[in-house]
Protein backbone atom coordinates (compact mmCIF):
# COMPACT_ATOMS: atom_id res chain seq x y z
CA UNK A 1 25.65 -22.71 -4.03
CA UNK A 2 28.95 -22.83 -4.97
CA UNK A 3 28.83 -25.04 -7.75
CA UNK A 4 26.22 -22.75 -9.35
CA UNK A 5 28.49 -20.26 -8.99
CA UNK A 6 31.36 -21.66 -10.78
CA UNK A 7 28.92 -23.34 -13.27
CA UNK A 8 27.47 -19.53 -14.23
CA UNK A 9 32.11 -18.61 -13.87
CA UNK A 10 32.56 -21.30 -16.37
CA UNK A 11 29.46 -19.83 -18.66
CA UNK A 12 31.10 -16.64 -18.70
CA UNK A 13 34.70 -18.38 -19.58
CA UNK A 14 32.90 -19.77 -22.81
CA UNK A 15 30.76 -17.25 -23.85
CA UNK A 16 33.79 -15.04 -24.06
CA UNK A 17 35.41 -17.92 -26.36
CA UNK A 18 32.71 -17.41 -28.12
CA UNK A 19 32.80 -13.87 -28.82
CA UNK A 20 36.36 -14.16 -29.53
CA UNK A 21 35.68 -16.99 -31.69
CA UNK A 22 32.77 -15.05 -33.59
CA UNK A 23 35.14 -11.90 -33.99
CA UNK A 24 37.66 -14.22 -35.90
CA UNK A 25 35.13 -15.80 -38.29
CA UNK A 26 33.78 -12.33 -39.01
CA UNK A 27 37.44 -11.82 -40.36
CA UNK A 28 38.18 -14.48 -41.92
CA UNK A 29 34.77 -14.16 -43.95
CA UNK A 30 35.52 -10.54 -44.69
CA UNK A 31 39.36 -11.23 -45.70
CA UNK A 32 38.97 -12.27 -49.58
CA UNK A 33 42.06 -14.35 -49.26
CA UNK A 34 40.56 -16.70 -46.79
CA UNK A 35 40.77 -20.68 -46.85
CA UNK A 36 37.61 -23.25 -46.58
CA UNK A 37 39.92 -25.05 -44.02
CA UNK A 38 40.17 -22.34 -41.88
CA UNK A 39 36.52 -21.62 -41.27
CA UNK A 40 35.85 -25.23 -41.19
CA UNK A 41 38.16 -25.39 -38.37
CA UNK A 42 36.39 -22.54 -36.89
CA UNK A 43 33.09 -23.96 -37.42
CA UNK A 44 34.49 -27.23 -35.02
CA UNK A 45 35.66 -24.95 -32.36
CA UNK A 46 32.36 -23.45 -32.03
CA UNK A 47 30.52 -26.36 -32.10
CA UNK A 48 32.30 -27.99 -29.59
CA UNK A 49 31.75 -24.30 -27.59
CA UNK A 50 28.09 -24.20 -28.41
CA UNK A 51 27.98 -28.01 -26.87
CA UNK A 52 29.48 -27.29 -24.00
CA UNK A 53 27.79 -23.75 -23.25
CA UNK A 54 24.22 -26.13 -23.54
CA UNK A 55 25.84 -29.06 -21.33
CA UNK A 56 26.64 -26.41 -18.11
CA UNK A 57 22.90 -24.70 -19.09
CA UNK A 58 21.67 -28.01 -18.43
CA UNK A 59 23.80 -28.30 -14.87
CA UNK A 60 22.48 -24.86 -14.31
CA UNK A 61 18.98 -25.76 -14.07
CA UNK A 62 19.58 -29.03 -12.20
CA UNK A 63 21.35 -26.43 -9.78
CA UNK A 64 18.52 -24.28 -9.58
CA UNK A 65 16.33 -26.53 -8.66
CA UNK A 66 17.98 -28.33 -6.53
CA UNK A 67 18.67 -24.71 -4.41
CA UNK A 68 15.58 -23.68 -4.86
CA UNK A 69 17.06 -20.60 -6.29
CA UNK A 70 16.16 -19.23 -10.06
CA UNK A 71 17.41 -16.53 -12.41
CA UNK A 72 18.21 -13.39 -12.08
CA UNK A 73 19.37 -13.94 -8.53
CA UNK A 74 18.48 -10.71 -6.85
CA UNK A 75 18.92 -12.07 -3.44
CA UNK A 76 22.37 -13.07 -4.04
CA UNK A 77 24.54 -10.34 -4.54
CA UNK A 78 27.39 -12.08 -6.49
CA UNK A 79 25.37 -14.56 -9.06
CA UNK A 80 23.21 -11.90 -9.95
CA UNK A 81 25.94 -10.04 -11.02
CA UNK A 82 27.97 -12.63 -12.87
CA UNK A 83 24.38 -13.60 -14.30
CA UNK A 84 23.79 -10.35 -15.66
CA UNK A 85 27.30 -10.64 -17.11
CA UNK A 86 26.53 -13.88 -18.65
CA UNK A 87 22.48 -12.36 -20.38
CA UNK A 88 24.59 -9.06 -22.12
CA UNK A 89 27.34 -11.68 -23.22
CA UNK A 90 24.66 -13.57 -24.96
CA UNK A 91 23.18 -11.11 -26.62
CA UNK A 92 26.47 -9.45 -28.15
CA UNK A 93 27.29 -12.99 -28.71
CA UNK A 94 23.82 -13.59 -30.46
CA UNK A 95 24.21 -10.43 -32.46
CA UNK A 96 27.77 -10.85 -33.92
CA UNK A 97 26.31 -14.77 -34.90
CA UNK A 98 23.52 -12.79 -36.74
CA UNK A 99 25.91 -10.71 -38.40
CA UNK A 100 27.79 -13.86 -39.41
CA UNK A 101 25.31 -15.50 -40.54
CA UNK A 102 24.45 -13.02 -43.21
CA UNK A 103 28.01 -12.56 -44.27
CA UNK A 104 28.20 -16.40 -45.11
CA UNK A 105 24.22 -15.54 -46.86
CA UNK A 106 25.71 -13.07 -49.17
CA UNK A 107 28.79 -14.46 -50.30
CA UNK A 108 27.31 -17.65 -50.99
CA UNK A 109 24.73 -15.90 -53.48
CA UNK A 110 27.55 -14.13 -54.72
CA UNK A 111 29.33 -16.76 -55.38
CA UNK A 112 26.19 -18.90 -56.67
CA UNK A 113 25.68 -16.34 -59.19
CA UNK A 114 29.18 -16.32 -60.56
CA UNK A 115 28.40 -20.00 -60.77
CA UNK A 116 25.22 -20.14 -62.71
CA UNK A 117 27.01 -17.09 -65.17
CA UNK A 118 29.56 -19.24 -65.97
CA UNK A 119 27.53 -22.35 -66.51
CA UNK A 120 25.81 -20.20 -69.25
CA UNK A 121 28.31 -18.85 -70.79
CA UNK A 122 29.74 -22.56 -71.47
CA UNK A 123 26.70 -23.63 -72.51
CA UNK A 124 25.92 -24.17 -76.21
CA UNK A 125 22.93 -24.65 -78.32
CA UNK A 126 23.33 -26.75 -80.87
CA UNK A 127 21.46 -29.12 -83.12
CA UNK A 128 22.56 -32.96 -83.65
CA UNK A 129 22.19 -35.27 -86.67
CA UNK A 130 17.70 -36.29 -86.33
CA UNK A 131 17.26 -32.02 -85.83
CA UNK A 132 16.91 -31.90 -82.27
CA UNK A 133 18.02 -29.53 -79.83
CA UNK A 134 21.24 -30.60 -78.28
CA UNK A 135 23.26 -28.37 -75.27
């Protein structure tokens, strides 16, 4: 039992990472002054969070089943409450990712577009020697 317990205490240890981690690449995708190194660096951090957030699921469930216990842990007073913890964790977690995720969506259109205007505008029509169309 105690294992599980610290397994679901070291959930709770990442998720808030996370979160933190989230908050800061919501900035630096809002800030227009940001750097491609920066959120690539952020982008490693939570992947290496993300990895080891699935790793201790994994443990989890061994856990479970080797207690015979399962989720939501009514009968035990303390897991169920660092497990409820850990669910509305996850979800703010999963929400500010959402929100992320369509920040990144939008500025790379943006940015696509400026890219195909400017490609245009360099463009040139012209015809060569035999007639033919020649850009």
């Amino acid at each position: 039992m105690k294992l599980l317990t610290e397994t679901i205490n070291k959930k709770k240890i990442i998720l808030i990472a996370l979160e933190k981690l989230l908050n800061k690449e919501r900035y630096t995708l809002l800030n227009s002054n940001s750097n491609i190194d920066q959120l690539k660096l952020i982008f490693q951090e939570k992947t290496i969070l993300f990895k080891k957030f699935l790793s201790l699921h994994q443990d989890r469930l061994l856990l479970e089943t080797k207690y015979n216990i399962f989720a939501p842990y009514k009968n035990q007073e303390k897991l169920n409450i660092s497990w409820n913890f850990v669910v509305k964790k996850c979800i703010v977690v999963k929400k500010i990712h959402g929100n992320n995720k369509v920040i990144i969506n939008k500025k790379f259109c943006l940015n696509q577009s400026l890219l195909e205007l400017f490609s245009q505008y360099r463009k040139s029509i012209t015809y060569n020697i035999d007639g033919q169309l020649k850009m």
